[in-house]
Protein backbone atom coordinates (compact mmCIF):
# COMPACT_ATOMS: atom_id res chain seq x y z
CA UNK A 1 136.27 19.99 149.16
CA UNK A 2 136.27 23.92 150.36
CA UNK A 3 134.80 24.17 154.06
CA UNK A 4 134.46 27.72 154.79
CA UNK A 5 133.45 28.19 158.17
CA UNK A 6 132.05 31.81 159.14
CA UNK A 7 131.53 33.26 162.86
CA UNK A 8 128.14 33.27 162.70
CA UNK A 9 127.84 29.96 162.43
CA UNK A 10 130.73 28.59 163.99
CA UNK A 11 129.84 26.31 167.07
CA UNK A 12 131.31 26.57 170.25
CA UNK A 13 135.30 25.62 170.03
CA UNK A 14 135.05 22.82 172.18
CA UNK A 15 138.95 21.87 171.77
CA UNK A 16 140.62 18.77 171.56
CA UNK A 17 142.92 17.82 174.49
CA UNK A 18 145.92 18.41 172.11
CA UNK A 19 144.82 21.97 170.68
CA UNK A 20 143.26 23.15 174.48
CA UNK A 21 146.90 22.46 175.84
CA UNK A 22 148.32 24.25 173.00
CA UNK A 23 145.83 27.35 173.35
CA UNK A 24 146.20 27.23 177.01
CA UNK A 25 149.78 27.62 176.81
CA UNK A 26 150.01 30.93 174.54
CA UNK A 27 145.84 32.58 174.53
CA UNK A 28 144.15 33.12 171.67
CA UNK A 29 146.70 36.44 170.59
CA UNK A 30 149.84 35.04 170.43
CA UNK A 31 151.95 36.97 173.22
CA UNK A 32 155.96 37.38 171.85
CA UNK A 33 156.88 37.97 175.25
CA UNK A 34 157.62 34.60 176.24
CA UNK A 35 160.31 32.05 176.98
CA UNK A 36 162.89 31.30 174.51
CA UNK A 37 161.86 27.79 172.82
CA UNK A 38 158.94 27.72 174.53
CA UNK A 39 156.84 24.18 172.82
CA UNK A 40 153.18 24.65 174.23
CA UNK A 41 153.45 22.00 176.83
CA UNK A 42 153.15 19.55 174.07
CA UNK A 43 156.49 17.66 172.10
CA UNK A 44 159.78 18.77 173.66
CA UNK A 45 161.52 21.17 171.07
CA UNK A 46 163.85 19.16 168.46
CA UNK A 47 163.59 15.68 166.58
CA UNK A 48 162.70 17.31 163.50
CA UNK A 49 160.72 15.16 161.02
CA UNK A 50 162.70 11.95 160.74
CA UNK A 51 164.50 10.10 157.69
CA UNK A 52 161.36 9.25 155.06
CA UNK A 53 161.19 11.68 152.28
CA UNK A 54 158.42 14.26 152.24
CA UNK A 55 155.51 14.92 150.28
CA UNK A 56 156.42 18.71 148.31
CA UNK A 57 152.69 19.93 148.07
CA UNK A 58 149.83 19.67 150.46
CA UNK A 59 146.30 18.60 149.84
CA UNK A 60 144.89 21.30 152.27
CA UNK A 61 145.02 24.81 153.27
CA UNK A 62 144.04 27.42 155.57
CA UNK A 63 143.03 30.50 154.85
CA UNK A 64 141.73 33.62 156.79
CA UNK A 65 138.36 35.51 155.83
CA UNK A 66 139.35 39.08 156.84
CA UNK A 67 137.21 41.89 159.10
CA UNK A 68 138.97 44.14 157.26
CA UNK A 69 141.37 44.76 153.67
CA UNK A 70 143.10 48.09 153.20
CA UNK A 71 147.21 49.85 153.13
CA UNK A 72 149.16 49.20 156.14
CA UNK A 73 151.74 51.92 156.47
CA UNK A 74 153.95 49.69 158.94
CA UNK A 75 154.50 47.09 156.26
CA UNK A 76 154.99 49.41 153.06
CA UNK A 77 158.30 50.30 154.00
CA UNK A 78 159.98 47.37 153.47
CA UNK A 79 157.31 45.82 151.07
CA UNK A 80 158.06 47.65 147.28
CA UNK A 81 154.83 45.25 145.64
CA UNK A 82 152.23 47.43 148.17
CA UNK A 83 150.38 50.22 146.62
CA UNK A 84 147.31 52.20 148.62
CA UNK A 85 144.23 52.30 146.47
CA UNK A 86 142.24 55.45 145.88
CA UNK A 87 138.40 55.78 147.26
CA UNK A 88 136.84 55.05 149.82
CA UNK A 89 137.45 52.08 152.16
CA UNK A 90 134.38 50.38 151.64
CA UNK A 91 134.78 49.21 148.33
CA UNK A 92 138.03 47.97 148.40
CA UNK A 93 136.73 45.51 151.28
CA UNK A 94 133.80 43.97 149.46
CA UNK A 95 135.82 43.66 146.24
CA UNK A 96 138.82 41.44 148.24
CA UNK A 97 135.94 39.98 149.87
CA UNK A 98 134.76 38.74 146.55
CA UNK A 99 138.14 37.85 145.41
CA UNK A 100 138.58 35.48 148.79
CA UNK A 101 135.67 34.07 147.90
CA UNK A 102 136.07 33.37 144.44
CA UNK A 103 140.06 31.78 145.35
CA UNK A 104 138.03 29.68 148.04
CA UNK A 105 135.82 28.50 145.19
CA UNK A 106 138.18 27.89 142.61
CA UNK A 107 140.57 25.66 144.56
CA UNK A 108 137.71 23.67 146.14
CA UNK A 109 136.42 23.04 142.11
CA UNK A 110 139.76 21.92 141.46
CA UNK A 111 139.80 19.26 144.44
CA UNK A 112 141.89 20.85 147.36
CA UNK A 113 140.91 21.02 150.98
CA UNK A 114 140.21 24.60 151.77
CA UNK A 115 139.73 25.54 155.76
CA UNK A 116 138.51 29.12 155.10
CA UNK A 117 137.71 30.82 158.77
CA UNK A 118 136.41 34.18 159.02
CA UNK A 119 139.27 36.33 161.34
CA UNK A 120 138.41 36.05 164.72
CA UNK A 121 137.48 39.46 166.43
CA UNK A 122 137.32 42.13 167.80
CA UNK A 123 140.49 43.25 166.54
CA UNK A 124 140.49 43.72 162.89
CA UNK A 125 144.08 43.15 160.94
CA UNK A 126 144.65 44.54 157.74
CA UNK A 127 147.31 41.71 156.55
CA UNK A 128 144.84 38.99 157.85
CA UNK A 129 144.45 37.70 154.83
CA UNK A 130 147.94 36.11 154.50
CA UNK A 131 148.11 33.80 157.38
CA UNK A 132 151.40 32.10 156.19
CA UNK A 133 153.16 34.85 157.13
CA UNK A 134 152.76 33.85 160.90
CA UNK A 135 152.59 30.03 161.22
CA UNK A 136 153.09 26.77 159.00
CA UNK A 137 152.02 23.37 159.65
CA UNK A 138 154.33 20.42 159.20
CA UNK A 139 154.03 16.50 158.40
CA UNK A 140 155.53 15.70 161.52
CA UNK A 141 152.81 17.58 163.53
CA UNK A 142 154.57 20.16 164.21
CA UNK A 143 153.17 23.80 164.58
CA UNK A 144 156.00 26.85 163.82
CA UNK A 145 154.52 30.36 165.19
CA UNK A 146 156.88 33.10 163.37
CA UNK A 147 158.59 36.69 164.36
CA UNK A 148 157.10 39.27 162.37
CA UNK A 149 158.26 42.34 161.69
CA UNK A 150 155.41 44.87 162.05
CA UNK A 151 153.48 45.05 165.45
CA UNK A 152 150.17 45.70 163.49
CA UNK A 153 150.51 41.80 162.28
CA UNK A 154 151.48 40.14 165.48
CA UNK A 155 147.66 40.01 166.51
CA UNK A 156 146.91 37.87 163.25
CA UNK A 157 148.09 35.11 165.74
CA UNK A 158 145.27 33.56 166.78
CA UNK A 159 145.74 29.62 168.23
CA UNK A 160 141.72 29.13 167.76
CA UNK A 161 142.53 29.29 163.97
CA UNK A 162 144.72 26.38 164.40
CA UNK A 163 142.78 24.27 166.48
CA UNK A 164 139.82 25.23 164.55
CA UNK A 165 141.52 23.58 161.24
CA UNK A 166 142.64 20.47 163.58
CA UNK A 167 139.10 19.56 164.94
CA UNK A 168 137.79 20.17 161.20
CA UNK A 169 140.32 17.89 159.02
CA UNK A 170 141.49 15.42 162.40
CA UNK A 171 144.65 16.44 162.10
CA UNK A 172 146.81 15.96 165.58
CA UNK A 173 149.49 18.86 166.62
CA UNK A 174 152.16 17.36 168.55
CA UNK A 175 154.39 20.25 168.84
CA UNK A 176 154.17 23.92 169.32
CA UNK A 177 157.81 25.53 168.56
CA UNK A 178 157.47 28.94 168.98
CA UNK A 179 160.08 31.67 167.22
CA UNK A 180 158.07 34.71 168.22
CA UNK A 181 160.63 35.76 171.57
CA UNK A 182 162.76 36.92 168.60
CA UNK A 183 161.00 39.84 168.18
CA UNK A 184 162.18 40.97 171.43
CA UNK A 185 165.47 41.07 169.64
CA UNK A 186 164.54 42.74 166.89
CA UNK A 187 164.82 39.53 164.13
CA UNK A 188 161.74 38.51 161.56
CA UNK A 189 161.28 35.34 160.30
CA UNK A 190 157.73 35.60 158.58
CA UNK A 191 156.68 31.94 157.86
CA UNK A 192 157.13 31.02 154.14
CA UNK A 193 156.85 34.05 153.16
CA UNK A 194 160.44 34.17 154.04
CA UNK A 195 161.27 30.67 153.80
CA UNK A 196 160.17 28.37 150.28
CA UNK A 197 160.72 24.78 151.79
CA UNK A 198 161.82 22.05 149.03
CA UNK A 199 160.35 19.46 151.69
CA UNK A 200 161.38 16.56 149.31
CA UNK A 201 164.84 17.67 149.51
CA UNK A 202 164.79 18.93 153.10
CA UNK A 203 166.38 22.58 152.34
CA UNK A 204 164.59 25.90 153.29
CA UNK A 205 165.73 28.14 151.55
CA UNK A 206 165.83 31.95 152.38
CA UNK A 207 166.58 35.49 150.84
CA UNK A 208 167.55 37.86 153.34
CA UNK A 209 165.59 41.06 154.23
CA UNK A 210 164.43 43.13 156.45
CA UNK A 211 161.86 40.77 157.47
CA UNK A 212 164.03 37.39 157.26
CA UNK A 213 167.05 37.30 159.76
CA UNK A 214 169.64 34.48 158.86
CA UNK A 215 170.19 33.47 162.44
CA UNK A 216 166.66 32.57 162.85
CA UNK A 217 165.95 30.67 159.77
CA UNK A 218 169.39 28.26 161.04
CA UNK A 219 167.31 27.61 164.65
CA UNK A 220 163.98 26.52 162.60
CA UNK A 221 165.80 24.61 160.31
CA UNK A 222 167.96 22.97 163.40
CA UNK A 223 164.32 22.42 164.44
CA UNK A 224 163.01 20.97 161.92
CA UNK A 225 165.82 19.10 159.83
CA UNK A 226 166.20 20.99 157.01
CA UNK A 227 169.35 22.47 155.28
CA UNK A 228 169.41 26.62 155.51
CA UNK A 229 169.94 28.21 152.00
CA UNK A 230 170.58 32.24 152.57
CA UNK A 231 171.22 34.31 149.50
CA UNK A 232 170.33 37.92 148.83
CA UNK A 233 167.87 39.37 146.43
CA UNK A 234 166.84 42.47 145.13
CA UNK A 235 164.28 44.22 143.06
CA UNK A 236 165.22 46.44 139.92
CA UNK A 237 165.33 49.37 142.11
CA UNK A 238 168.16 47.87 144.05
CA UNK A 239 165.65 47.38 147.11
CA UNK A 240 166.12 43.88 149.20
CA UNK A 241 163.22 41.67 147.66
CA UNK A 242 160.65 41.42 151.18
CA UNK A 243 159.88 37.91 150.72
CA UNK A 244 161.40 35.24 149.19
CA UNK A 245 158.18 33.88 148.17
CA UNK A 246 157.52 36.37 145.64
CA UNK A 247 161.15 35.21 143.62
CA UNK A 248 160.88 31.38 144.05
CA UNK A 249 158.46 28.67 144.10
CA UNK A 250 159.26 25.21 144.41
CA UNK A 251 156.80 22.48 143.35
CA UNK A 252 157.33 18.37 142.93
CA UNK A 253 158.60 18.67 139.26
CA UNK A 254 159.16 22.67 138.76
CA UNK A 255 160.27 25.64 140.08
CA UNK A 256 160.08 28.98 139.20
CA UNK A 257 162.95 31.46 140.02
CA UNK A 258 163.76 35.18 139.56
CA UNK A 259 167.34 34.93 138.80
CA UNK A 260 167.68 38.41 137.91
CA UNK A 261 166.87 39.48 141.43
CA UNK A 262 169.38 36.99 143.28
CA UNK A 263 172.97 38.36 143.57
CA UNK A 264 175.43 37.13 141.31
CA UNK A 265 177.74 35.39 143.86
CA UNK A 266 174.62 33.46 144.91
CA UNK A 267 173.07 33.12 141.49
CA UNK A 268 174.50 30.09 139.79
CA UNK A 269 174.23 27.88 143.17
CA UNK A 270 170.91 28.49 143.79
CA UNK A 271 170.14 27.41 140.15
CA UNK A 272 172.48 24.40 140.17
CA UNK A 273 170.46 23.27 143.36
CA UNK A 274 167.05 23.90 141.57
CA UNK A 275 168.00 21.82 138.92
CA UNK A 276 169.88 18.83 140.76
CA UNK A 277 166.46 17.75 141.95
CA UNK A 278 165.31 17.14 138.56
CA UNK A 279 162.92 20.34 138.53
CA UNK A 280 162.24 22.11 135.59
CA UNK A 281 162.90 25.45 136.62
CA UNK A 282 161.41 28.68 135.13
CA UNK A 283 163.19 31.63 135.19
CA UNK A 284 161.44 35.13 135.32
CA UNK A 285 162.67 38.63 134.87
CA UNK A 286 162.54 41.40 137.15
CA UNK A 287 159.27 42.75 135.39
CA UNK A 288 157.51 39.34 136.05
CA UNK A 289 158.54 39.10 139.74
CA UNK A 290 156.71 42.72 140.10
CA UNK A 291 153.56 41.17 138.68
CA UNK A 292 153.89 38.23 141.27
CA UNK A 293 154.52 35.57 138.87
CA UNK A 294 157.32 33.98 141.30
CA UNK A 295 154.22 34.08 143.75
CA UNK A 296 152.86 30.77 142.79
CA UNK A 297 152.29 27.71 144.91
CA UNK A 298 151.88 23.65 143.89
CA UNK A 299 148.82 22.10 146.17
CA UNK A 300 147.52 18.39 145.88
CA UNK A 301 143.91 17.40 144.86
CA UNK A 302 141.66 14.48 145.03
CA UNK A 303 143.08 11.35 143.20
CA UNK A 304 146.63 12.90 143.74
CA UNK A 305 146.75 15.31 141.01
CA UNK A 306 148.59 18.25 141.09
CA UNK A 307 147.19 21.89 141.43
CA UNK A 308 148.95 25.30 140.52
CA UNK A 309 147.51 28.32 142.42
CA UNK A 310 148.52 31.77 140.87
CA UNK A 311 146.74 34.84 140.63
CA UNK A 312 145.76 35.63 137.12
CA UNK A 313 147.79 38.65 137.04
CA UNK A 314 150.85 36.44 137.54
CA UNK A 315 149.59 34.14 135.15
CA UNK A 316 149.10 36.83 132.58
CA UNK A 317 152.90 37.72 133.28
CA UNK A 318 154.55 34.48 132.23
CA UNK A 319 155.79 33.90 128.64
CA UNK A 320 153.42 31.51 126.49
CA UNK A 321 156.33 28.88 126.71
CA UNK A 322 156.67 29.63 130.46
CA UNK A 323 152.96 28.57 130.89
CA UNK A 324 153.55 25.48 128.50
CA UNK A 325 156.23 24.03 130.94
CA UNK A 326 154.34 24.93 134.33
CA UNK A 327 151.08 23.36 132.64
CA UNK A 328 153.68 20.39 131.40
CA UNK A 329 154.61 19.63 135.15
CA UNK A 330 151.14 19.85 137.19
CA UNK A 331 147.49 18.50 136.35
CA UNK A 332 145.42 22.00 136.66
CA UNK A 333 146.08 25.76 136.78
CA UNK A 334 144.08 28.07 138.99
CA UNK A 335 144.57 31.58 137.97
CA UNK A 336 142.46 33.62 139.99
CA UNK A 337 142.23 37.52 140.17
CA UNK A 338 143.36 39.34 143.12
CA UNK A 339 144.20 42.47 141.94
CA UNK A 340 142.66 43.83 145.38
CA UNK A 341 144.43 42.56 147.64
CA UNK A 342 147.80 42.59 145.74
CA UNK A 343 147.59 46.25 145.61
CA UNK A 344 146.46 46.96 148.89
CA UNK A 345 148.55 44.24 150.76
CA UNK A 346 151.68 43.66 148.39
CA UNK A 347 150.92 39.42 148.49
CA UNK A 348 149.15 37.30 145.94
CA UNK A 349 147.54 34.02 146.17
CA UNK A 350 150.64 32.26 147.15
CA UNK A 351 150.40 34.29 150.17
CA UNK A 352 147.31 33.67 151.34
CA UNK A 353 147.35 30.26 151.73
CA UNK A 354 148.92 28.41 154.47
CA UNK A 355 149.58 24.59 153.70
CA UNK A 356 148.41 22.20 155.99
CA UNK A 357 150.81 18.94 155.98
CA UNK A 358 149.90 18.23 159.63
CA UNK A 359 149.54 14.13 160.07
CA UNK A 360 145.70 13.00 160.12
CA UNK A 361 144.51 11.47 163.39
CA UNK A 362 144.82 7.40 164.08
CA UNK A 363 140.98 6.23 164.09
């Protein structure tokens, strides 16, 4: 089920009406200089996505080939899991090319739709690789562009990737809602990286950094229909986890959770409301969380079966009896090594996929 589409032999855009108003409206880079709620021309802002319950994992994803893979200096500072890798620059690229790949692969094998696009040029980003960082795609058809933090990563925002992934699955974006002005202001709200969505339950919830302002998560979820959960987390060094992605992962019949990392007053909440959905909820020490395993993320497959997508580092990192309950609650694991670009950009698999729930087209 993987498509992975390449420049050189991508054809000519040629845009549906929906996707040419919404590229029309913001380019193909993504300028945050722009009106406050500005929608795209398409779906008026607000409505969120109505009163049926939603499905938890998606049976697609995108994900971004990238020009280039190395240390970003403007992101280390407030991301603890990044580490620069000796030698030259060269190497590093073809081996994350090779572990791209190989992800692409394994999560095709295992029946999920994969839309993997090489990064448009010319400019070359070296966080490319997590697109989830800048937009998610919702049931409702809505499309949610995000503030992010470091100017380096504002140019990942590229609208052809969208429509790109629209013309190739039929999907149909109704509604553009775009959060980027509030980098004007100086608040981050980077996509779900900072925000793990229980969409079954309708709550987004949030830990609070650096890159993840409070004020912003409350307008998307005002957006959207979804209850805000803030709490604040930190690493063992005392340093405000980045992302709350790499502490918590919600999937239809588990979770996994760094409790260690979430402050006290906010602790026993946060697992109460983990467990009142029925999950079966992991928990993971500090050490863990710093080999991603709260970096996981539950995808569908053909015939409806259930896909977890870790990196095998992560997977290593997980108790035998941890990985008995996770295998317990889905249909397949994919552990896949990324030790590349988890050292070099500070994300794991989790973070380089970004779920496509958008609504297919009526025939």
């Amino acid at each position: 089920m993987g498509q992975s589409v390449g420049n050189e032999n991508r054809p000519q855009l040629g845009l549906t009406a929906t996707a040419s108003r919404l590229q029309q409206a913001v380019g193909a880079h993504y300028n945050p200089a722009m009106v406050p709620g500005h929608t795209g021309g398409l779906q008026p802002a607000g409505g969120g996505a109505g009163s049926s319950q939603l499905r938890q994992s998606a049976d697609a994803v995108l994900m971004v080939r990238p020009a280039a893979v190395g240390w970003n200096p403007e992101t280390a500072g407030s991301n603890a899991f990044q580490r620069p890798v000796a030698g030259p620059a060269g190497p590093d690229q073809e081996r994350a090319l090779s572990e791209f790949d190989a992800l692409v692969d394994a999560l095709g094998t295992a029946g999920v739709g994969v839309y993997a696009i090489d990064e448009p040029g010319p400019s070359a980003c070296p966080d490319a690789v997590f697109p989830n960082n800048w937009v998610s795609l919702h049931h409702d058809g809505t499309v949610v562009v995000y503030p992010m933090m470091a100017p380096s990563r504002r140019i990942e925002r590229r609208m052809e990737l969208i429509a790109r992934v629209e013309e190739l699955g039929g999907y149909s974006v109704s509604r553009l809602l775009d959060l980027s002005h509030h980098e004007l202001s100086g608040r981050y709200l980077e996509g779900t990286g900072s925000v793990v969505f229980d969409h079954a339950g309708r709550v987004a919830y949030a830990c609070r950094s650096p890159r993840t302002d409070e004020s912003v998560l409350r307008e998307l979820c005002e957006e959207l229909g979804y209850e805000p959960v803030a709490f604040d987390a930190a690493d063992a060094a005392g340093v405000p986890v980045y992302h709350t992605n790499v502490l918590l992962s919600i999937g239809t019949r588990s979770a996994i959770l760094c409790a260690d990392a979430v402050a006290q007053a906010g602790r026993g909440p946060l697992l109460e409301r983990l467990q009142a959905g029925g999950r079966r909820v992991v928990t993971v020490d500090l050490a863990q969380m710093a080999e991603f395993a709260g970096n996981a993320l539950e995808l569908r497959a053909s015939g409806d079966s259930s896909v977890l997508a870790v990196s095998e580092r992560a997977w290593r990192a997980f108790r035998p009896a941890e990985r008995e309950t996770l295998r317990d609650c889905v249909d397949a694991v994919v552990a896949a090594p990324v030790p590349t670009i988890e050292q070099c950009g500070g994300g794991s698999v989790r973070c380089m996929l970004a779920e496509v729930f958008l609504p297919r087209r009526a025939e």
